[in-house]
N, C-alpha and C. Protein backbone atom coordinates (compact mmCIF):
# COMPACT_ATOMS: atom_id res chain seq x y z
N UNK A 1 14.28 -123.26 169.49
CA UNK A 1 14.49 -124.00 168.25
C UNK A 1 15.91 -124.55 168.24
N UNK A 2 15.77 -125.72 167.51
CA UNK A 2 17.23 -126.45 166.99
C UNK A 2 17.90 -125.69 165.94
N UNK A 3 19.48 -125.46 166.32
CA UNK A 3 20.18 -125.44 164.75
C UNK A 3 21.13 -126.11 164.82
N UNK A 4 20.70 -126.55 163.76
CA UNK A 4 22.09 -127.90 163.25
C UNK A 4 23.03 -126.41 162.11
N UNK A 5 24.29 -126.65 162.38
CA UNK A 5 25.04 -125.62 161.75
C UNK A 5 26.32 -126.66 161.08
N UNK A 6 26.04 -126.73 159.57
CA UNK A 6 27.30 -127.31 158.79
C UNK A 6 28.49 -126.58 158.22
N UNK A 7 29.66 -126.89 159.01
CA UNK A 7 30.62 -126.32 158.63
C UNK A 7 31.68 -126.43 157.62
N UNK A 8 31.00 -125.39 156.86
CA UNK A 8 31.85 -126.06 155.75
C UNK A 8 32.66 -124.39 154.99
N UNK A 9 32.89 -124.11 156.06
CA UNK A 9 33.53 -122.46 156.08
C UNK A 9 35.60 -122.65 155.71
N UNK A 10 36.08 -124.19 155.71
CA UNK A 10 37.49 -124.08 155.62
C UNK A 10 38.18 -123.75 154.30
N UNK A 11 39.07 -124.07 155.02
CA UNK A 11 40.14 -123.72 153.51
C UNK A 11 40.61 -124.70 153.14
N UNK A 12 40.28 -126.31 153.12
CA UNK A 12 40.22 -127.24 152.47
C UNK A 12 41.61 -127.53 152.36
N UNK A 13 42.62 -127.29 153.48
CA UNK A 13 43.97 -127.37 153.30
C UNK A 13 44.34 -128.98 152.81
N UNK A 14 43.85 -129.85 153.83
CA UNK A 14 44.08 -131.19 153.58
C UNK A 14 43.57 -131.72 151.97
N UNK A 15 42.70 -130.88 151.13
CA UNK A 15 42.14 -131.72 150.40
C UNK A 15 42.72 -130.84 148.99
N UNK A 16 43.94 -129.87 149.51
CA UNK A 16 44.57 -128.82 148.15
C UNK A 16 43.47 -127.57 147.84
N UNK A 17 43.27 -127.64 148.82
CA UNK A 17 42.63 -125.90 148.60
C UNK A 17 40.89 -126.19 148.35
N UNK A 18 40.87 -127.23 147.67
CA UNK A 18 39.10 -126.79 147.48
C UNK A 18 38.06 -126.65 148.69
N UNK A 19 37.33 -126.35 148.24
CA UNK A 19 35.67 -126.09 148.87
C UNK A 19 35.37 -127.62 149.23
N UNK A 20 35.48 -127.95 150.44
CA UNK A 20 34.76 -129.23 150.68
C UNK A 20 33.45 -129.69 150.25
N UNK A 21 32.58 -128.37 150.52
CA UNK A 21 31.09 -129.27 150.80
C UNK A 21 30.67 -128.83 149.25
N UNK A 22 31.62 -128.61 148.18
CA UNK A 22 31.30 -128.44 146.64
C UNK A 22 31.81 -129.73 145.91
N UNK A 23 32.88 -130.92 146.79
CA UNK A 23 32.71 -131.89 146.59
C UNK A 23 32.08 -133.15 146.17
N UNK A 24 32.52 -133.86 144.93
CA UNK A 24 31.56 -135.14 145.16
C UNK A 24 31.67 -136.40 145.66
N UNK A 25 30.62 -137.33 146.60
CA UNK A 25 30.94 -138.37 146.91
C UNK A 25 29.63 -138.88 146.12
N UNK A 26 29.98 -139.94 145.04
CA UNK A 26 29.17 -141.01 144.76
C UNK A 26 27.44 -140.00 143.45
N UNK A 27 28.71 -138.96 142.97
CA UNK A 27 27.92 -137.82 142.07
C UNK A 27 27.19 -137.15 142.85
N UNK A 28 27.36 -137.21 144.12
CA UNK A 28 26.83 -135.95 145.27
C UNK A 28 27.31 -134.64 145.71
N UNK A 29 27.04 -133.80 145.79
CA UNK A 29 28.18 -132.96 146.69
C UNK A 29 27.68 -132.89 148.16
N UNK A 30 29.51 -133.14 148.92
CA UNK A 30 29.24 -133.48 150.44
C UNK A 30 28.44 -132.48 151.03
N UNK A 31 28.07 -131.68 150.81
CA UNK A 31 27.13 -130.73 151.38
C UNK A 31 25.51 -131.11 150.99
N UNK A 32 24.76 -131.93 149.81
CA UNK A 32 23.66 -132.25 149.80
C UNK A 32 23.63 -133.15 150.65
N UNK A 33 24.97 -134.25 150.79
CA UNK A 33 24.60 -135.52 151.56
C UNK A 33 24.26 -135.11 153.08
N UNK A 34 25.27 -134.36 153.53
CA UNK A 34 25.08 -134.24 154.56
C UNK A 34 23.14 -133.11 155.08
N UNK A 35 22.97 -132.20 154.60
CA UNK A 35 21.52 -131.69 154.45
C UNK A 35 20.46 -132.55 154.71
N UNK A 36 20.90 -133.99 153.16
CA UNK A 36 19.42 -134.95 152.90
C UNK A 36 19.70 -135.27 154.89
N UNK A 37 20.64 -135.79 154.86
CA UNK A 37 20.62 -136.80 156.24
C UNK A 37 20.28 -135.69 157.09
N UNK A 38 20.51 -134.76 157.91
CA UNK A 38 19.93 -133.58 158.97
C UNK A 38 18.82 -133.91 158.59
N UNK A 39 17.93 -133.08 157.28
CA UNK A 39 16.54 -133.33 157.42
C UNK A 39 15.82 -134.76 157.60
N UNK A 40 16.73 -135.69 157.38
CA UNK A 40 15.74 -137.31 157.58
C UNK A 40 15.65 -137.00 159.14
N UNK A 41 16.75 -137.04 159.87
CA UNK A 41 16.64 -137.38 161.53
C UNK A 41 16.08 -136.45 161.89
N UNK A 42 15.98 -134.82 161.72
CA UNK A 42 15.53 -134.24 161.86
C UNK A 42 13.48 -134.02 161.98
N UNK A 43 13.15 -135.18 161.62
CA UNK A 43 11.39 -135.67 161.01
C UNK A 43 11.12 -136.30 162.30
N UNK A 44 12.24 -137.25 163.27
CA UNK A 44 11.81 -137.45 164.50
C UNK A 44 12.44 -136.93 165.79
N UNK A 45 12.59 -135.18 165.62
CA UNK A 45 12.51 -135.07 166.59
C UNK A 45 11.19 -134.06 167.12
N UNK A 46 11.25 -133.60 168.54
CA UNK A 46 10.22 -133.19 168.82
C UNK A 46 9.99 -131.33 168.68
N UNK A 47 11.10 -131.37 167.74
CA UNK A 47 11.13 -129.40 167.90
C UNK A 47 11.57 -129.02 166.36
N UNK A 48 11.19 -127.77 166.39
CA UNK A 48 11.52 -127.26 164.83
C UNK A 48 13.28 -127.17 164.75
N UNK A 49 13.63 -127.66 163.59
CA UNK A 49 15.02 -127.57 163.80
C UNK A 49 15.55 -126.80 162.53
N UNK A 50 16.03 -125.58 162.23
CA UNK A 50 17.42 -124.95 161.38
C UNK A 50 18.64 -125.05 160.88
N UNK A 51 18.67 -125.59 159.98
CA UNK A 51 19.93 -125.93 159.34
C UNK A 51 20.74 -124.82 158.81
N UNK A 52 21.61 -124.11 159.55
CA UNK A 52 22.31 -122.96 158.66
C UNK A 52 23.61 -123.55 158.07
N UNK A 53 23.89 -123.28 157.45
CA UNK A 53 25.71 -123.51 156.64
C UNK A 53 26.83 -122.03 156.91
N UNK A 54 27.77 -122.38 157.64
CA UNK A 54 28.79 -121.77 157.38
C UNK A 54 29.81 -121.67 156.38
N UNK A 55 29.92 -121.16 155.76
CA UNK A 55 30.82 -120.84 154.26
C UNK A 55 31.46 -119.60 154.08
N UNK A 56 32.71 -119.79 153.89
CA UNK A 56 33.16 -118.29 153.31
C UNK A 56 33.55 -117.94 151.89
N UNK A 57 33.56 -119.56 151.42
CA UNK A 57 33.65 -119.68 149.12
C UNK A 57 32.34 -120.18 148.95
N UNK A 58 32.19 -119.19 147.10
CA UNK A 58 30.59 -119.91 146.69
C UNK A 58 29.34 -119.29 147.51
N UNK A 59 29.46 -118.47 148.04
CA UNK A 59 28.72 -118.64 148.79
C UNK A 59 27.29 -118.88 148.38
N UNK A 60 26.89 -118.16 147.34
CA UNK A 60 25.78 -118.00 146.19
C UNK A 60 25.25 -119.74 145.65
N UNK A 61 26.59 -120.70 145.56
CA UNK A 61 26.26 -122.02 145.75
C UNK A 61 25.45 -122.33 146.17
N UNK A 62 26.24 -121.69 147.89
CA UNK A 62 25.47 -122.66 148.92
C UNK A 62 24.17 -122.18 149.60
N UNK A 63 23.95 -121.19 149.00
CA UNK A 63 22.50 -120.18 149.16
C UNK A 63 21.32 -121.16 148.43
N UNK A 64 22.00 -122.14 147.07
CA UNK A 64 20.61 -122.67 146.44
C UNK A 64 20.42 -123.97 147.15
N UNK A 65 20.88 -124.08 148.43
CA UNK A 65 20.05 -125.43 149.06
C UNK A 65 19.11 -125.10 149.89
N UNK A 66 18.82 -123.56 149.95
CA UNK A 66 17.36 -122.90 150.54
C UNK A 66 17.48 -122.76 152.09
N UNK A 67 18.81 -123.07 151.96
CA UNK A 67 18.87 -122.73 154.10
C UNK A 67 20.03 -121.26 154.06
N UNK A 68 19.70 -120.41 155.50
CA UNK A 68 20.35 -119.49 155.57
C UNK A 68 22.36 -119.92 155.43
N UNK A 69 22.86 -119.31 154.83
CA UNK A 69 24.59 -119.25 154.90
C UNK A 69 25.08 -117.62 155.56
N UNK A 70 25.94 -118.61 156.48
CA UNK A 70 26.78 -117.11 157.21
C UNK A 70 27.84 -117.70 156.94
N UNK A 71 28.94 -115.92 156.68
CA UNK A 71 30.11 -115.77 156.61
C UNK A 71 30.97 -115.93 157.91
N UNK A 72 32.21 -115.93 158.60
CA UNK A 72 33.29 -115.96 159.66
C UNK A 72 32.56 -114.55 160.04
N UNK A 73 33.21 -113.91 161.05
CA UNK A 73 32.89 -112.84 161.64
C UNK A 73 34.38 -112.05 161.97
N UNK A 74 35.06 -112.76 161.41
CA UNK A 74 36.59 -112.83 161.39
C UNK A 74 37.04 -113.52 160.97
N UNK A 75 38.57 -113.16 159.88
CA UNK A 75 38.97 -113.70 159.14
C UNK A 75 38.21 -113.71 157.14
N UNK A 76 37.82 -115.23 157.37
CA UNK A 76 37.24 -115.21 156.13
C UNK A 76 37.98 -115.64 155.20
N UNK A 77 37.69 -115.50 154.22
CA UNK A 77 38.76 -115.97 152.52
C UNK A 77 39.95 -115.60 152.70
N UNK A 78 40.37 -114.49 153.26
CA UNK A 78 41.96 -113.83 153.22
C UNK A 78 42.15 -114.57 154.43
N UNK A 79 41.92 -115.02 155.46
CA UNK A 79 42.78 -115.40 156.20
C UNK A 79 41.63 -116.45 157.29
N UNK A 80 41.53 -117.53 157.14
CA UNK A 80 40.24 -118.81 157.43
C UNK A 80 41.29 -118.47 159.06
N UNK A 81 40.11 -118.43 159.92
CA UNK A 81 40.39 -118.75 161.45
C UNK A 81 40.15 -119.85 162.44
N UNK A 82 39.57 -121.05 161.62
CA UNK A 82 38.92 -121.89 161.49
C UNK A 82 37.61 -122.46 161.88
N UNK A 83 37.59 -123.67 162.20
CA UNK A 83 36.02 -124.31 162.40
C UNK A 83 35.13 -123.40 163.95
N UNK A 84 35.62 -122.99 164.44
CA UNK A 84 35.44 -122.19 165.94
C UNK A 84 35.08 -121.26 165.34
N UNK A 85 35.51 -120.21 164.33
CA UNK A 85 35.15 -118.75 164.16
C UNK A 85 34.09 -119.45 163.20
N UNK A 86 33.44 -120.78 162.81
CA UNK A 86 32.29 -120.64 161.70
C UNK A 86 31.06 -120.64 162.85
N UNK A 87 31.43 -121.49 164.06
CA UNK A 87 30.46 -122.23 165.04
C UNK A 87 30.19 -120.26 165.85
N UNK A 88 31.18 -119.83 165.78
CA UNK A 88 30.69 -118.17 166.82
C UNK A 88 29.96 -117.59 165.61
N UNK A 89 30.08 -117.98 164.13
CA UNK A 89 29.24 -116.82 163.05
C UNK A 89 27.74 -117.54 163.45
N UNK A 90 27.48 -118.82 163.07
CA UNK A 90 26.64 -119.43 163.29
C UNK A 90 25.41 -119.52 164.62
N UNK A 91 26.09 -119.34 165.86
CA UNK A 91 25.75 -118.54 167.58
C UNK A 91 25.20 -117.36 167.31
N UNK A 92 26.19 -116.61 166.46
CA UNK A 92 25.76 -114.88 166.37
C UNK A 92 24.04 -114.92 166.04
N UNK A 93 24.17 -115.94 164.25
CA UNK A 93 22.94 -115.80 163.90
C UNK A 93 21.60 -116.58 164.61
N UNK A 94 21.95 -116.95 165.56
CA UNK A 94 20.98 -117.69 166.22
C UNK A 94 20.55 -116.87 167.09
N UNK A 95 21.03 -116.04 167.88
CA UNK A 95 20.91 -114.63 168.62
C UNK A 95 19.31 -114.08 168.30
N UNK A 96 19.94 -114.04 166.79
CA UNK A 96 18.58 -112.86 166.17
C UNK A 96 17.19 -113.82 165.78
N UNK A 97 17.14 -115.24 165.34
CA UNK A 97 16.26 -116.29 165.12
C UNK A 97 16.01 -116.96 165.54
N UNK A 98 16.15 -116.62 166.89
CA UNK A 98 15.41 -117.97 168.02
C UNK A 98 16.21 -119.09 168.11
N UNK A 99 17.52 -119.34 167.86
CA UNK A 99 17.99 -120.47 167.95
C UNK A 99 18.42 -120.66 169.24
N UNK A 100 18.10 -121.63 170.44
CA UNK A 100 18.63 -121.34 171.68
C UNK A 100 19.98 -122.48 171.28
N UNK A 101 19.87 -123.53 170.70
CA UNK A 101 20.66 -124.71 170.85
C UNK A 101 21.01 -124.94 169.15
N UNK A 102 22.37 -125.70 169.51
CA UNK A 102 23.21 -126.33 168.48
C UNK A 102 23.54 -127.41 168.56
N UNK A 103 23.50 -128.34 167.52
CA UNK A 103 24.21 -129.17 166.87
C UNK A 103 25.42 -128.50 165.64
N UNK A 104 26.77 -128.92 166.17
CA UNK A 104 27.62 -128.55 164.59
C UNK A 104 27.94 -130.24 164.06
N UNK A 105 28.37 -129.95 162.55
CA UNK A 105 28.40 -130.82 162.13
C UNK A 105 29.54 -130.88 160.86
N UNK A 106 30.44 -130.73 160.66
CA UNK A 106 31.66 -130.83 159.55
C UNK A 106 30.89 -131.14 158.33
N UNK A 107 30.64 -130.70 157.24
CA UNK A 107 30.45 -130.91 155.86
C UNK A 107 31.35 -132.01 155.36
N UNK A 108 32.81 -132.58 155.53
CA UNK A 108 33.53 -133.68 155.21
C UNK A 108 32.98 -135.22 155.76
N UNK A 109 31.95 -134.86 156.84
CA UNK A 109 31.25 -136.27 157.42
C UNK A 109 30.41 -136.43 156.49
N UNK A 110 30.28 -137.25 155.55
CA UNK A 110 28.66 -137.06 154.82
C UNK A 110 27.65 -138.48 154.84
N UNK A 111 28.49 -139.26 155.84
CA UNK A 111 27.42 -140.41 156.42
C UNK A 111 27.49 -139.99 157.83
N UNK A 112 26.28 -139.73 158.22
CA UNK A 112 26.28 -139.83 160.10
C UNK A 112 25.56 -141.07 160.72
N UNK A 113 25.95 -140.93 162.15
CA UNK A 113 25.23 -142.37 162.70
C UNK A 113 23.59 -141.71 162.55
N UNK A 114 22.62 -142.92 162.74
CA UNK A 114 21.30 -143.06 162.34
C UNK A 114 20.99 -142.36 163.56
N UNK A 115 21.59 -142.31 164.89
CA UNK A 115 20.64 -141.17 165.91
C UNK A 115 21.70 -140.39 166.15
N UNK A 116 22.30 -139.55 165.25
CA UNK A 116 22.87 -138.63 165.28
C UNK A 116 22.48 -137.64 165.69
N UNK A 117 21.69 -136.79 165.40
CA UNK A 117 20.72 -135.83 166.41
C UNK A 117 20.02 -135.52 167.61
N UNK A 118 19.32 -137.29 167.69
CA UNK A 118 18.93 -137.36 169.01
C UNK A 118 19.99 -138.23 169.72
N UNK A 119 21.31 -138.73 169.27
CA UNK A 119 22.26 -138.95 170.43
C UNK A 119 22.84 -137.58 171.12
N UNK A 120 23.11 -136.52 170.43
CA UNK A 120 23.56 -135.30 171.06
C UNK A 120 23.04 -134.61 171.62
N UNK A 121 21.19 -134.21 171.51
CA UNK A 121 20.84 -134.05 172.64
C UNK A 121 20.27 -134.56 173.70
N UNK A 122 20.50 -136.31 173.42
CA UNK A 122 19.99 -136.86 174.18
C UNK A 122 20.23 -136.53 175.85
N UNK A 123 21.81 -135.99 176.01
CA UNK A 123 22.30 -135.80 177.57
C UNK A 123 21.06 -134.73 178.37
N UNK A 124 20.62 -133.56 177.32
CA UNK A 124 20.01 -132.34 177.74
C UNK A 124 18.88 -133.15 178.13
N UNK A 125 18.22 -133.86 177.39
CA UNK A 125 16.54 -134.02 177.57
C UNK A 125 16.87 -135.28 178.83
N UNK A 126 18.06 -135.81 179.06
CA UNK A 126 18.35 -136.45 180.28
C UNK A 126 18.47 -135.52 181.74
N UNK A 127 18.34 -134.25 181.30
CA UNK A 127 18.71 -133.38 182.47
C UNK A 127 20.18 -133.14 182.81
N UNK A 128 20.87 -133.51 182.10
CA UNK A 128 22.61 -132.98 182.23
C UNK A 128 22.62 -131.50 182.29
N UNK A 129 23.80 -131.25 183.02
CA UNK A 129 23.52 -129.23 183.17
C UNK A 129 24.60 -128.85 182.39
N UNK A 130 25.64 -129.86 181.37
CA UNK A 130 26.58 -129.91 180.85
C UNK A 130 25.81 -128.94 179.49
N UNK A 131 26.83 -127.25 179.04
CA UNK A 131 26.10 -127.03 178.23
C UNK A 131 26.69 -127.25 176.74
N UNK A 132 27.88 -128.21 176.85
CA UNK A 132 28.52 -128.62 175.68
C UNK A 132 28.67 -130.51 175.73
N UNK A 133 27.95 -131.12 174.50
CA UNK A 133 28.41 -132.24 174.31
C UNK A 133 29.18 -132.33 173.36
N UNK A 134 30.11 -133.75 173.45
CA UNK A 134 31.02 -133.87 172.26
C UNK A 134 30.57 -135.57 172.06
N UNK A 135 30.76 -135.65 170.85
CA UNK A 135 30.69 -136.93 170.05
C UNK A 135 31.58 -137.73 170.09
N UNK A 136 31.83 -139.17 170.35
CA UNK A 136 32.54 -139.68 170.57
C UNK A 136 32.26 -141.51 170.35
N UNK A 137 33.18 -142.08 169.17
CA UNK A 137 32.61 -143.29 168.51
C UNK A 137 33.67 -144.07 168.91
N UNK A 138 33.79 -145.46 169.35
CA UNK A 138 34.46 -145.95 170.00
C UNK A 138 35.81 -146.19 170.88
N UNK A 139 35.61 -144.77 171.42
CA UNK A 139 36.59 -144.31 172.69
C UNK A 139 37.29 -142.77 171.83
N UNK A 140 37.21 -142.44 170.88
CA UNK A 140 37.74 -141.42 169.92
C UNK A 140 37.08 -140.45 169.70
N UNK A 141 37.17 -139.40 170.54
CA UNK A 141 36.58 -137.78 170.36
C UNK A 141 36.54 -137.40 169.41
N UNK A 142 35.28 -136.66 169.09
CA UNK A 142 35.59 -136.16 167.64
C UNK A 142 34.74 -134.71 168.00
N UNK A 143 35.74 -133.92 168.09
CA UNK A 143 35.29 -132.46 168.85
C UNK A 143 35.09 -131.63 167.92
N UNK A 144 34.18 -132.00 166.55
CA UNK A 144 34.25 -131.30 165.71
C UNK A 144 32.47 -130.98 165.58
N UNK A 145 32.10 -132.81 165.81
CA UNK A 145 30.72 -132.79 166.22
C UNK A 145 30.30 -132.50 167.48
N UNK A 146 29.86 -131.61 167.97
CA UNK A 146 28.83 -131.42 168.92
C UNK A 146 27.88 -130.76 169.71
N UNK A 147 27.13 -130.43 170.46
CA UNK A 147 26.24 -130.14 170.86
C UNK A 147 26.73 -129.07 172.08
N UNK A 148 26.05 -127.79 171.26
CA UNK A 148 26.41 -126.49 172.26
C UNK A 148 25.59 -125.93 172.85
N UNK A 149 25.09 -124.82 173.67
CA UNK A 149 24.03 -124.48 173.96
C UNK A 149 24.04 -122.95 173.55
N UNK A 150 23.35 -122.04 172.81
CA UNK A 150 23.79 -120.84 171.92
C UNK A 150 24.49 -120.03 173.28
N UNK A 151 24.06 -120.43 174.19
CA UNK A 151 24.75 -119.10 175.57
C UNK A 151 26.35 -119.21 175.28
N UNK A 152 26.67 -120.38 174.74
CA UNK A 152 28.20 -120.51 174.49
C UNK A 152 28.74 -119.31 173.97
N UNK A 153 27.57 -118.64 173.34
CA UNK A 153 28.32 -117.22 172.41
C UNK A 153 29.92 -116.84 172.85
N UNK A 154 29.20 -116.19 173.86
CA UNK A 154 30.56 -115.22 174.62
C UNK A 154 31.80 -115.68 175.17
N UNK A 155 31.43 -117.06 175.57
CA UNK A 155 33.16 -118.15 175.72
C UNK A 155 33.11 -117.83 174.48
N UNK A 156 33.26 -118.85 173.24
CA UNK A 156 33.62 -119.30 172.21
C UNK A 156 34.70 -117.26 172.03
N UNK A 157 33.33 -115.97 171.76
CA UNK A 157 33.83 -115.15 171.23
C UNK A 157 35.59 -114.48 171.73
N UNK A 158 35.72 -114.65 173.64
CA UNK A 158 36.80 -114.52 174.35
C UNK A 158 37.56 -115.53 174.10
N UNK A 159 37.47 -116.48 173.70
CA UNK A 159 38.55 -117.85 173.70
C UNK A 159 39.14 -117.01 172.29
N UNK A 160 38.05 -117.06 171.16
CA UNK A 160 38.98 -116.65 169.82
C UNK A 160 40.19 -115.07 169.88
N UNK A 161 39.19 -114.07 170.69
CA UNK A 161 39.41 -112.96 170.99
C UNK A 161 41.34 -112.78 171.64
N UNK A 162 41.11 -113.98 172.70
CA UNK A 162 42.48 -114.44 172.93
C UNK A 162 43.63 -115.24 172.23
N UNK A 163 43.41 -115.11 170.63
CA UNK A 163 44.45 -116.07 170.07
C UNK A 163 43.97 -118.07 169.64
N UNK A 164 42.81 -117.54 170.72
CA UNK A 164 42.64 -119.70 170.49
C UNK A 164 41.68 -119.82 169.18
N UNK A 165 42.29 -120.87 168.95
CA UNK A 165 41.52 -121.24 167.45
C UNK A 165 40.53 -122.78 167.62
N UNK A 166 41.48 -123.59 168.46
CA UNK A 166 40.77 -124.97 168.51
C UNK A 166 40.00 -125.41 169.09
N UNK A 167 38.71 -126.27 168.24
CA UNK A 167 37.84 -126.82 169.29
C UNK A 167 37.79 -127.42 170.44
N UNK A 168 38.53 -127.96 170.68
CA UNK A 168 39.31 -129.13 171.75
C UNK A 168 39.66 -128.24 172.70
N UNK A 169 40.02 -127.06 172.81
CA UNK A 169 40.74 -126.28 173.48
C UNK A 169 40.36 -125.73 173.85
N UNK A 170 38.95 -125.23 173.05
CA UNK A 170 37.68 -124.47 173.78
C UNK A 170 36.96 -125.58 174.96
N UNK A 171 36.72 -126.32 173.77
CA UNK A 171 35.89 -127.48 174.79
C UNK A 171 36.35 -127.92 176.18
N UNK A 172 37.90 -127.24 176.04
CA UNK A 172 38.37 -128.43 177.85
C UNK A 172 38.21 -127.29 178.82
N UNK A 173 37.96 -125.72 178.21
CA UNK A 173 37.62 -124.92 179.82
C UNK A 173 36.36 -124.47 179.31
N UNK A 174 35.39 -126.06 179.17
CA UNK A 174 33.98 -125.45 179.39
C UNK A 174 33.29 -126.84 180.55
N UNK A 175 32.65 -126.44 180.93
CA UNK A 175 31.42 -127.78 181.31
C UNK A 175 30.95 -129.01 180.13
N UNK A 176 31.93 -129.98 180.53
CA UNK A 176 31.47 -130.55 178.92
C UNK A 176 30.99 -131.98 179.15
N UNK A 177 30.77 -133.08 178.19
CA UNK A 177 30.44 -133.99 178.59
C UNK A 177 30.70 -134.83 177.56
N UNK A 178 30.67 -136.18 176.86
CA UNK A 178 30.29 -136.62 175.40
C UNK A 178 29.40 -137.85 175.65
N UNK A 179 29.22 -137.93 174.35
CA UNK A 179 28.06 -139.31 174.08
C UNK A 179 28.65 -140.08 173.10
N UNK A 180 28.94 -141.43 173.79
CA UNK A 180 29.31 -142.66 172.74
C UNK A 180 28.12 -143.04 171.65
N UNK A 181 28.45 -143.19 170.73
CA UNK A 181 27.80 -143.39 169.55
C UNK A 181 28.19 -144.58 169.06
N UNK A 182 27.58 -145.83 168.84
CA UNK A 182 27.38 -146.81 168.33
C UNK A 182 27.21 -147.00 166.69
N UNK A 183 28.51 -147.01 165.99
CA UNK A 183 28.89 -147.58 164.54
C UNK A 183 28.15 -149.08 164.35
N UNK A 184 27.42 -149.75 163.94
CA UNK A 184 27.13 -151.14 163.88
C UNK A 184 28.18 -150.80 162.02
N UNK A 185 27.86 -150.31 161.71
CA UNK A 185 28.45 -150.68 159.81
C UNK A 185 29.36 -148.86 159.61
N UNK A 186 30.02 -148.64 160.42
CA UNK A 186 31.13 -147.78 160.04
C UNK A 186 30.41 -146.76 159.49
N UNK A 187 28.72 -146.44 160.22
CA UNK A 187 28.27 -145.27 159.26
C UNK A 187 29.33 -143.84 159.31
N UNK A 188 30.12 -143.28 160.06
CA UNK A 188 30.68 -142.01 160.45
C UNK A 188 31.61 -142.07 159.04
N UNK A 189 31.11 -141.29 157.90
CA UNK A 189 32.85 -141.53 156.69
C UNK A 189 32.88 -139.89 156.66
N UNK A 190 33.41 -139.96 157.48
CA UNK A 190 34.90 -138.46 157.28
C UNK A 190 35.60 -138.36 155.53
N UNK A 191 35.69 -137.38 155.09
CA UNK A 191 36.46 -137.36 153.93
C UNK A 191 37.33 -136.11 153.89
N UNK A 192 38.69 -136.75 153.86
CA UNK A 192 39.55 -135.52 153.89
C UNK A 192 41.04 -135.83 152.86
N UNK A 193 39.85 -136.14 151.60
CA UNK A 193 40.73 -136.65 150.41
C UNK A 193 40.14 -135.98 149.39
N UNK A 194 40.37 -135.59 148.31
CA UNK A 194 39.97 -135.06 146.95
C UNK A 194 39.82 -136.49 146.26
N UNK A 195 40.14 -136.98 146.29
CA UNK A 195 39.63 -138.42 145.72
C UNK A 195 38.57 -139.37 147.09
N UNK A 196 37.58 -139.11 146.13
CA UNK A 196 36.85 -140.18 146.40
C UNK A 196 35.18 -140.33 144.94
């Protein structure tokens, strides 16, 4: 099975402390937008896919959009370890529910491109032996989105284990690969403003 895992576990430093995905864009909060869109793309692909949320505020919130929420496995509210320790809580729980594969996905993105899902695993079902993709929209990595394979567990858990926190940093001593993604109308809107 697929899990798409939204991370929305930070400490909202850039945006003054709040809860990102309790945000609104356009009387939404970035956490429905991003959900509605997983489940649209999610209708064409060919496998059952899981949407879990990583969160460590609200959590009870983010429990009423009817998908499982995991906590950090470290750290947490007293001390956020960041987007890496939500993606190893998220691995953990896939362990126990059949999840072999991931998609992550930032809760602050709340427009994605239209083959967002099937661009990331498109490399696998190409036969790539690469077991990490990264996203990447006109020449600009964005190592926040991408496509892991759950065996990642045990890197991800030794990389943190050793002090490392960043995705990027994980990602460059693994087997990796990315997929250009085609913007025609600027769908990718990142939000890392309290105003909008």
């Amino acid at each position: 099975m697929l899990g798409v895992a939204i991370l929305a576990g930070g400490a909202g430093k850039r945006m003054g402390g709040l809860d990102k995905g309790l945000c609104l864009y356009q009387g939404v909060s970035f956490i429905d937008h991003v959900i509605a869109e997983i489940e649209f793309q999610a209708r064409f692909l060919d496998e059952p896919v899981q949407i879990v949320i990583s969160a460590n505020r609200n959590i009870d919130v983010y429990k009423k959009n009817g998908v499982p929420v995991v906590t950090d496995l470290r750290g947490g509210c007293s001390d956020f370890q960041g987007p890496l320790a939500g993606i190893e809580a998220v691995l953990s729980y896939g362990v126990t529910h059949q999840v072999s594969h991931w998609i992550v996905v930032p809760v602050d993105s709340i427009r994605l491109p239209s083959n967002y899902l099937q661009g990331l695993i498109a490399t696998q079902l190409q036969g790539s032996q690469k077991q990490v993709v990264v996203m990447s929209v006109l020449g600009i990595r964005h190592y926040s989105h991408l496509y892991l394979q759950g065996s990642k567990l045990a890197s991800i858990k030794h990389y943190l284990d050793r002090g490392g926190r960043s995705i990027k940093g994980w990602v460059a001593g693994c087997g990796h690969t990315f997929v250009g993604m085609n913007l025609k109308d600027s769908n990718l809107l990142n939000v890392n403003s309290g105003n909008v």
